[in-house]
N, C-alpha and C. Protein backbone atom coordinates (compact mmCIF):
# COMPACT_ATOMS: atom_id res chain seq x y z
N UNK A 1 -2.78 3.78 -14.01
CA UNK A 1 -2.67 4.07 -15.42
C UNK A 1 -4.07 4.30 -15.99
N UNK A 2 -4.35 5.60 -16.43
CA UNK A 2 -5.78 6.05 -16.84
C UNK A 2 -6.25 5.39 -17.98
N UNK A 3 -5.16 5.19 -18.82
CA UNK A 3 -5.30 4.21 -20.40
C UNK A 3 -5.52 2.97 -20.59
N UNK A 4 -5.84 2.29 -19.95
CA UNK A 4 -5.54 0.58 -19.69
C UNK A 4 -6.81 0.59 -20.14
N UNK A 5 -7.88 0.82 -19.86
CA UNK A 5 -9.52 0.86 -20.26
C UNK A 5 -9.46 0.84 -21.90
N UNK A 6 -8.60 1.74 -22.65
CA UNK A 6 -8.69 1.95 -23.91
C UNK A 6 -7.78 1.29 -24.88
N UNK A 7 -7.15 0.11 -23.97
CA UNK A 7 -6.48 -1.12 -25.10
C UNK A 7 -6.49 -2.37 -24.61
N UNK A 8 -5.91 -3.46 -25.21
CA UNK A 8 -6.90 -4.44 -25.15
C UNK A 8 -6.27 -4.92 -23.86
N UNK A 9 -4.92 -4.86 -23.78
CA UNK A 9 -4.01 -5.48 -22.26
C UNK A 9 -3.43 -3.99 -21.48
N UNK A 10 -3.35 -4.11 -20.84
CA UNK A 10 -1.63 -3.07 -19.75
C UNK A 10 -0.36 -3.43 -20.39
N UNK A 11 0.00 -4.03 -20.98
CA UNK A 11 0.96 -4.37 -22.00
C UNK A 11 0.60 -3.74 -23.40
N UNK A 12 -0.59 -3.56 -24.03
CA UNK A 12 -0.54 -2.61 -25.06
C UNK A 12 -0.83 -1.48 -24.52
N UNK A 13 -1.05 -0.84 -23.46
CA UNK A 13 -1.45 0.60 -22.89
C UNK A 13 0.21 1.07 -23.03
N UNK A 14 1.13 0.24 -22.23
CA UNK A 14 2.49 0.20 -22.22
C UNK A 14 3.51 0.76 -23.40
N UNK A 15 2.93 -0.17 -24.15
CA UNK A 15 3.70 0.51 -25.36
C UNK A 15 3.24 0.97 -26.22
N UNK A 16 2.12 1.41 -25.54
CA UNK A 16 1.47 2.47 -26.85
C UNK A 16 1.83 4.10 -26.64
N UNK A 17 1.91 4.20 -24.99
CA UNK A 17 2.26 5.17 -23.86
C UNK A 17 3.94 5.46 -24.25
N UNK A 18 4.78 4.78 -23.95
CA UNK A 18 6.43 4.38 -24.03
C UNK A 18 6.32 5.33 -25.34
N UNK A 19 5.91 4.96 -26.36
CA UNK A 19 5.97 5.53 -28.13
C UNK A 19 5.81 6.70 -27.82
N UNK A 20 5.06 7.09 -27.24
CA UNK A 20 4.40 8.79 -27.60
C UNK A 20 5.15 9.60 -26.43
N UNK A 21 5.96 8.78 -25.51
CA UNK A 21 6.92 9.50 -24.33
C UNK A 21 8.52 9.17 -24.79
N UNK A 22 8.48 8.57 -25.73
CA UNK A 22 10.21 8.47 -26.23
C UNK A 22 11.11 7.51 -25.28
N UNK A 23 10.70 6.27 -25.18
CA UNK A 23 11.06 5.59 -24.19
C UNK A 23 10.69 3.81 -24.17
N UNK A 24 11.54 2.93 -24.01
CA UNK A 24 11.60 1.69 -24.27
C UNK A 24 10.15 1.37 -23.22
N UNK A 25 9.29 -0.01 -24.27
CA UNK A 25 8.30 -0.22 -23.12
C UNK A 25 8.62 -1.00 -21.98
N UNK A 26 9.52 -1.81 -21.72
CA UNK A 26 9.98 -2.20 -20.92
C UNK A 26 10.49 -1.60 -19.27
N UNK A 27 11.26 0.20 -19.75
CA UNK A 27 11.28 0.86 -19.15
C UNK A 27 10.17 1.37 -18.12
N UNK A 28 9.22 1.75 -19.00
CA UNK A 28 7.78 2.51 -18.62
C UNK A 28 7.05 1.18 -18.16
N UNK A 29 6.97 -0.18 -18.32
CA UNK A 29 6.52 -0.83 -17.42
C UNK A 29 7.32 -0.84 -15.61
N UNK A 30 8.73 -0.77 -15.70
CA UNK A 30 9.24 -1.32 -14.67
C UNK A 30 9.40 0.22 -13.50
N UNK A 31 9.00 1.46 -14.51
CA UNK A 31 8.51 2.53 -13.43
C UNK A 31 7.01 2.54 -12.96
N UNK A 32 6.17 1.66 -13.63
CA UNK A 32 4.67 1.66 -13.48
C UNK A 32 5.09 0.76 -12.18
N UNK A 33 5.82 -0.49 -12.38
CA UNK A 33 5.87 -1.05 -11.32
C UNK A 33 6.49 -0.72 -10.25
N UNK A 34 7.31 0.12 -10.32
CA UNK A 34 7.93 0.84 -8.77
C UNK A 34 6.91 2.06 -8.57
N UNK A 35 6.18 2.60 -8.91
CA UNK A 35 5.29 3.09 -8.78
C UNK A 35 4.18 2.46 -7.78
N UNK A 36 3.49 1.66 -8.47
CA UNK A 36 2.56 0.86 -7.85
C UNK A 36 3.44 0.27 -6.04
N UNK A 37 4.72 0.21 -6.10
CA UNK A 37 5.19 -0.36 -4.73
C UNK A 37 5.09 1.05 -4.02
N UNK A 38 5.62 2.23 -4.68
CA UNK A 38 5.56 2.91 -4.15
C UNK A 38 4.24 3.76 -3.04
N UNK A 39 3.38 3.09 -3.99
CA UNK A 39 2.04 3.68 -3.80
C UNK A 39 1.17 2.45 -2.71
N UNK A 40 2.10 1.54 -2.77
CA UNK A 40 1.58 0.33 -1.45
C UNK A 40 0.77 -0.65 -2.43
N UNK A 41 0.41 -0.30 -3.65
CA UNK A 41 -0.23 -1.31 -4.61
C UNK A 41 0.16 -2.51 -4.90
N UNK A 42 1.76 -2.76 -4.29
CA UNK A 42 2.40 -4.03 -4.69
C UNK A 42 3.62 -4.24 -4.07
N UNK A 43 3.53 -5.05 -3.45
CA UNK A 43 4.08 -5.81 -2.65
C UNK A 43 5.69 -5.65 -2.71
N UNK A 44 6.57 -5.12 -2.37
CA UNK A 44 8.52 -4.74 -2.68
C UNK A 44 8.81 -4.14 -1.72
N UNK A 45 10.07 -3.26 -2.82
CA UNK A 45 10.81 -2.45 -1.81
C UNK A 45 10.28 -0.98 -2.40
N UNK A 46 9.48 0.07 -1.39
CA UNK A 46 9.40 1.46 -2.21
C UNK A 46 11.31 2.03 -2.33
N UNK A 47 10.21 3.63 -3.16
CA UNK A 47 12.13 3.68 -3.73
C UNK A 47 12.87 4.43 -2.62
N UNK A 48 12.43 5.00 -1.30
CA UNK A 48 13.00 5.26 0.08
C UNK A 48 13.42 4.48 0.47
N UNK A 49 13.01 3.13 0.25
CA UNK A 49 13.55 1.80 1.38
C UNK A 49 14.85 1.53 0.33
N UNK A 50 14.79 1.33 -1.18
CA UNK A 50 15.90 1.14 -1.91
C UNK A 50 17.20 1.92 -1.67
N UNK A 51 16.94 3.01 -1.90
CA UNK A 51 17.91 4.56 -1.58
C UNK A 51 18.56 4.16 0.08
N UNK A 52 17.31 3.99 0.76
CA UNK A 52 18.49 3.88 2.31
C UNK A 52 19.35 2.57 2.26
N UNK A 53 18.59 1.56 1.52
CA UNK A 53 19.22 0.09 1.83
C UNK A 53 20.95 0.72 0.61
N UNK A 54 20.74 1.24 0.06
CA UNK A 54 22.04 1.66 -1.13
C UNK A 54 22.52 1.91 0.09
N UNK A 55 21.95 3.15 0.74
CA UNK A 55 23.19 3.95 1.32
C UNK A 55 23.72 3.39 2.91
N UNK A 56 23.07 2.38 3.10
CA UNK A 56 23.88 1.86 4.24
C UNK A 56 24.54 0.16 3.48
N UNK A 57 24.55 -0.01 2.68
CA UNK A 57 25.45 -1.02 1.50
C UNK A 57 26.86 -0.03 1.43
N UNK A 58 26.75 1.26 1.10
CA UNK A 58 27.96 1.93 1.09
C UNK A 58 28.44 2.37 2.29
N UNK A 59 27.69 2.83 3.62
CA UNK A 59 28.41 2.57 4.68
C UNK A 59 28.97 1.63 5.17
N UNK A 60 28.70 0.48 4.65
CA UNK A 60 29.24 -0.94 5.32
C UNK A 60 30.59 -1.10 4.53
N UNK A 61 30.55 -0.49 3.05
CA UNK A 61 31.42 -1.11 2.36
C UNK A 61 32.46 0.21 2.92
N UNK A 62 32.45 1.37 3.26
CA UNK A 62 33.39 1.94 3.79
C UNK A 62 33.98 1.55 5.04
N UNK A 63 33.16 1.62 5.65
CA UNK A 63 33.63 0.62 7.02
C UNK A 63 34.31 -0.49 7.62
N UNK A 64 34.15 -1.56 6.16
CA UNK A 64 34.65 -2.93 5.77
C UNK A 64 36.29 -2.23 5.82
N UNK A 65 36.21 -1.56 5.14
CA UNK A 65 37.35 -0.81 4.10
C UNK A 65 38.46 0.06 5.20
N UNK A 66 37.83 0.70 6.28
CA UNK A 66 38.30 1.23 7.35
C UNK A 66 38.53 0.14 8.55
N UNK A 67 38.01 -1.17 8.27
CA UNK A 67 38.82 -1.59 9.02
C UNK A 67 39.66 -2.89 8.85
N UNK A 68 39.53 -2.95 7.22
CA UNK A 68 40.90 -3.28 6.80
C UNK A 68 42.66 -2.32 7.20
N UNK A 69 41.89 -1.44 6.48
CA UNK A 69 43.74 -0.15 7.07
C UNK A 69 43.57 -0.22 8.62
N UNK A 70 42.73 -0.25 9.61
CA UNK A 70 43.14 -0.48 11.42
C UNK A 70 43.99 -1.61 11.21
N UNK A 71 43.31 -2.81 11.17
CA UNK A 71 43.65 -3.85 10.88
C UNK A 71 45.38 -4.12 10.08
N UNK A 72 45.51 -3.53 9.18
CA UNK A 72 46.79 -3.21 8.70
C UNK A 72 48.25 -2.83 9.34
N UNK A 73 47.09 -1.76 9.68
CA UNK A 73 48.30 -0.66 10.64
C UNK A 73 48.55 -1.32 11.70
N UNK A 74 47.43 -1.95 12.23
CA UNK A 74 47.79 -2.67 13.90
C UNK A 74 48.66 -3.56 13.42
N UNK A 75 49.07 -4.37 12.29
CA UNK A 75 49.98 -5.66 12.07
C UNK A 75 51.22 -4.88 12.16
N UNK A 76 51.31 -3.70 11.24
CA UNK A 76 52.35 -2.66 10.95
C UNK A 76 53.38 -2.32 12.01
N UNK A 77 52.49 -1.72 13.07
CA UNK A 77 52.86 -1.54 14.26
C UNK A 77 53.37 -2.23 15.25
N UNK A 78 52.36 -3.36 15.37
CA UNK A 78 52.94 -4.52 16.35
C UNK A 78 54.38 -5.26 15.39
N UNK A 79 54.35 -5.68 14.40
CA UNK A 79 55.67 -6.07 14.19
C UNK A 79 57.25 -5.48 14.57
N UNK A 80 56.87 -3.56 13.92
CA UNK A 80 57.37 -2.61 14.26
C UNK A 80 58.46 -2.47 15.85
N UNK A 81 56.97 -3.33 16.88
CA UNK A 81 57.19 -3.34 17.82
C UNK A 81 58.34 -4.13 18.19
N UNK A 82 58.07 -5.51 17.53
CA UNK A 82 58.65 -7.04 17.84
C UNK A 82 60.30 -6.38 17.15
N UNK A 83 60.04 -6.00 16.53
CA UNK A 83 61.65 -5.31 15.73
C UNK A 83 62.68 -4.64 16.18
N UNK A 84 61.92 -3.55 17.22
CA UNK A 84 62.52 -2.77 17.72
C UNK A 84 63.74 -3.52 18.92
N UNK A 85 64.82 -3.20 19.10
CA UNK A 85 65.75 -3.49 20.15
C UNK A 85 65.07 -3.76 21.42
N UNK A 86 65.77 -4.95 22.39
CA UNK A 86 64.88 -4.98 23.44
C UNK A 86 66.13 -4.40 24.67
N UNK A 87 65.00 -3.34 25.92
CA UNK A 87 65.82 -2.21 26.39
C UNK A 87 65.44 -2.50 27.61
N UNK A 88 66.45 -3.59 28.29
CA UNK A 88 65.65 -3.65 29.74
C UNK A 88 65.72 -2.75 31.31
């Protein structure tokens, strides 16, 4: 942040910045701070590691989900089975 020199904290650079970009300071701090991870300045998750960790959270949760209905169908079936007439 080039402005920090010209107020008295990074918290008034913040929302002095936020005002003149149309935007809560709170906001514009917490992209300064994924920023800075991004940039290796601080210690997290960058926003590549976030995005993949999402998208294998949603492969799992499909997967969970796919093998609930196997799981289903196999009860479905095997009962199906137990039901059927026995044909010796």
């Amino acid at each position: 942040m080039e402005h920090r020199e010209e107020h008295r904290s990074e918290w008034a650079a913040i929302q002095s910045i936020a005002t003149k970009i149309g935007c809560m300071p709170e906001t514009l701090r917490l992209w300064l701070r994924q920023s800075e991870r991004d940039r290796g300045d601080r210690a997290g998750s960058t926003t590549g590691e976030r995005e993949k960790i999402r998208a294998l959270e949603r492969e799992n949760r499909e997967l969970r989900q796919a093998n609930e209905i196997l799981r289903k169908a196999s009860a479905y079936f095997a009962q199906a089975e137990l039901d059927r007439p026995f044909k010796p």
